[in-house]
Protein backbone atom coordinates (compact mmCIF):
# COMPACT_ATOMS: atom_id res chain seq x y z
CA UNK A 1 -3.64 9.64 19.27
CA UNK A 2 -5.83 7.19 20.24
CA UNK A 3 -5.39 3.49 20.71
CA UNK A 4 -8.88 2.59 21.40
CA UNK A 5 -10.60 1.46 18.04
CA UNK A 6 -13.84 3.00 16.82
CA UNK A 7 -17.02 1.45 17.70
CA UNK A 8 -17.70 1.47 13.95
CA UNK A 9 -15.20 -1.14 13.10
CA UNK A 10 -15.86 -4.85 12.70
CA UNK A 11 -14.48 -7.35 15.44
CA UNK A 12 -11.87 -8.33 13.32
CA UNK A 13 -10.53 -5.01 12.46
CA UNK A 14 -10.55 -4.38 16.73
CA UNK A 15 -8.79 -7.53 17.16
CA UNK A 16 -5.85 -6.78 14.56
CA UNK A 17 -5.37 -3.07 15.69
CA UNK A 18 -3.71 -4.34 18.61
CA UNK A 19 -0.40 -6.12 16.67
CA UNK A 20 -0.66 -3.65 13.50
CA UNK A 21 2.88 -2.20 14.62
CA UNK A 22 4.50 -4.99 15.61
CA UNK A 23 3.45 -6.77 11.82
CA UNK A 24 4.66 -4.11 10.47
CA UNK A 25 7.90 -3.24 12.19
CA UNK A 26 8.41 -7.46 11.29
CA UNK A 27 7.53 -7.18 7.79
CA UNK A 28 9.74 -4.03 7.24
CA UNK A 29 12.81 -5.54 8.88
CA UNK A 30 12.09 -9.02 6.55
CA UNK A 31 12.27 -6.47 3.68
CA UNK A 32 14.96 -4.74 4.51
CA UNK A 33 16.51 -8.10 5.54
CA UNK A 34 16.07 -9.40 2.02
CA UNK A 35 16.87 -6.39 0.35
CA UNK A 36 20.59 -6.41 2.03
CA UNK A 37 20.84 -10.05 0.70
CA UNK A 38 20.20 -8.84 -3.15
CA UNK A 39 22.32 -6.89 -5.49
CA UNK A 40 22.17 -3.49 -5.80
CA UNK A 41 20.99 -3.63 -9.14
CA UNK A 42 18.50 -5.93 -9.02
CA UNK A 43 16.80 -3.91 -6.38
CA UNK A 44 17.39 -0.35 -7.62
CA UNK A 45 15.43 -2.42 -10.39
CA UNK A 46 12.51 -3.36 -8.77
CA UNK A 47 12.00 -0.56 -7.10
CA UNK A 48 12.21 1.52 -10.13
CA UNK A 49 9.42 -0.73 -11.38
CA UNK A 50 7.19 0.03 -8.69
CA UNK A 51 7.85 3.63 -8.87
CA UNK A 52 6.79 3.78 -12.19
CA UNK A 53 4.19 1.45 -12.36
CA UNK A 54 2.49 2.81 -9.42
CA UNK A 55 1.67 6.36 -11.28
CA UNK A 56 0.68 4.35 -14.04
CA UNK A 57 -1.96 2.67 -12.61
CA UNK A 58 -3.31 5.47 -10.72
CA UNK A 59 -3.46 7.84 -13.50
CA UNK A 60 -5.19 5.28 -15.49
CA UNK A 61 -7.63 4.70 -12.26
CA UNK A 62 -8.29 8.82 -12.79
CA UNK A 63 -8.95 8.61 -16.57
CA UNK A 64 -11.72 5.85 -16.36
CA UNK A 65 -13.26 7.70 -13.52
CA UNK A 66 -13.47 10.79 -15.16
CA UNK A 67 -14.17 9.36 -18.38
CA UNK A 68 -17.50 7.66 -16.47
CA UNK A 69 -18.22 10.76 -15.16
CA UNK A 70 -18.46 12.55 -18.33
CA UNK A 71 -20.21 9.84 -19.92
CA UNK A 72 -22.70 9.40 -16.82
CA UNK A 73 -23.49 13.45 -17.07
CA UNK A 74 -24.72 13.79 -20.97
């Protein structure tokens, strides 16, 4: 893989390709830093709620695309 950028990209998308790893290697150890500091409950919890809230929202995304679509075709 390469770690050159493509020539397509905007300067600031070039210039924040080179520390996307490292930001997200820190922001994954902050998480799981928190997450160590909660109860169990509280985050089985809240990640339940994402789990099922991120379906949710994409299935609804789906519907009113397909729902334009079938409007935009009669």
């Amino acid at each position: 893989m390469s770690t050159k950028p493509p020539s397509n990209w905007m300067q600031w998308e070039k210039e924040y390709h080179k520390c996307y790893d490292s930001d997200i290697c820190e922001a994954m150890g902050f998480l799981q830093a928190q997450l160590k500091n909660t109860r169990p409950s509280l985050t089985l919890g809240v990640l339940g709620l994402v789990a099922l809230s991120m379906p949710t929202s994409t299935d609804y995304g789906y519907v009113y695309v397909s729902f334009d679509i079938i409007w935009d075709s009669s």
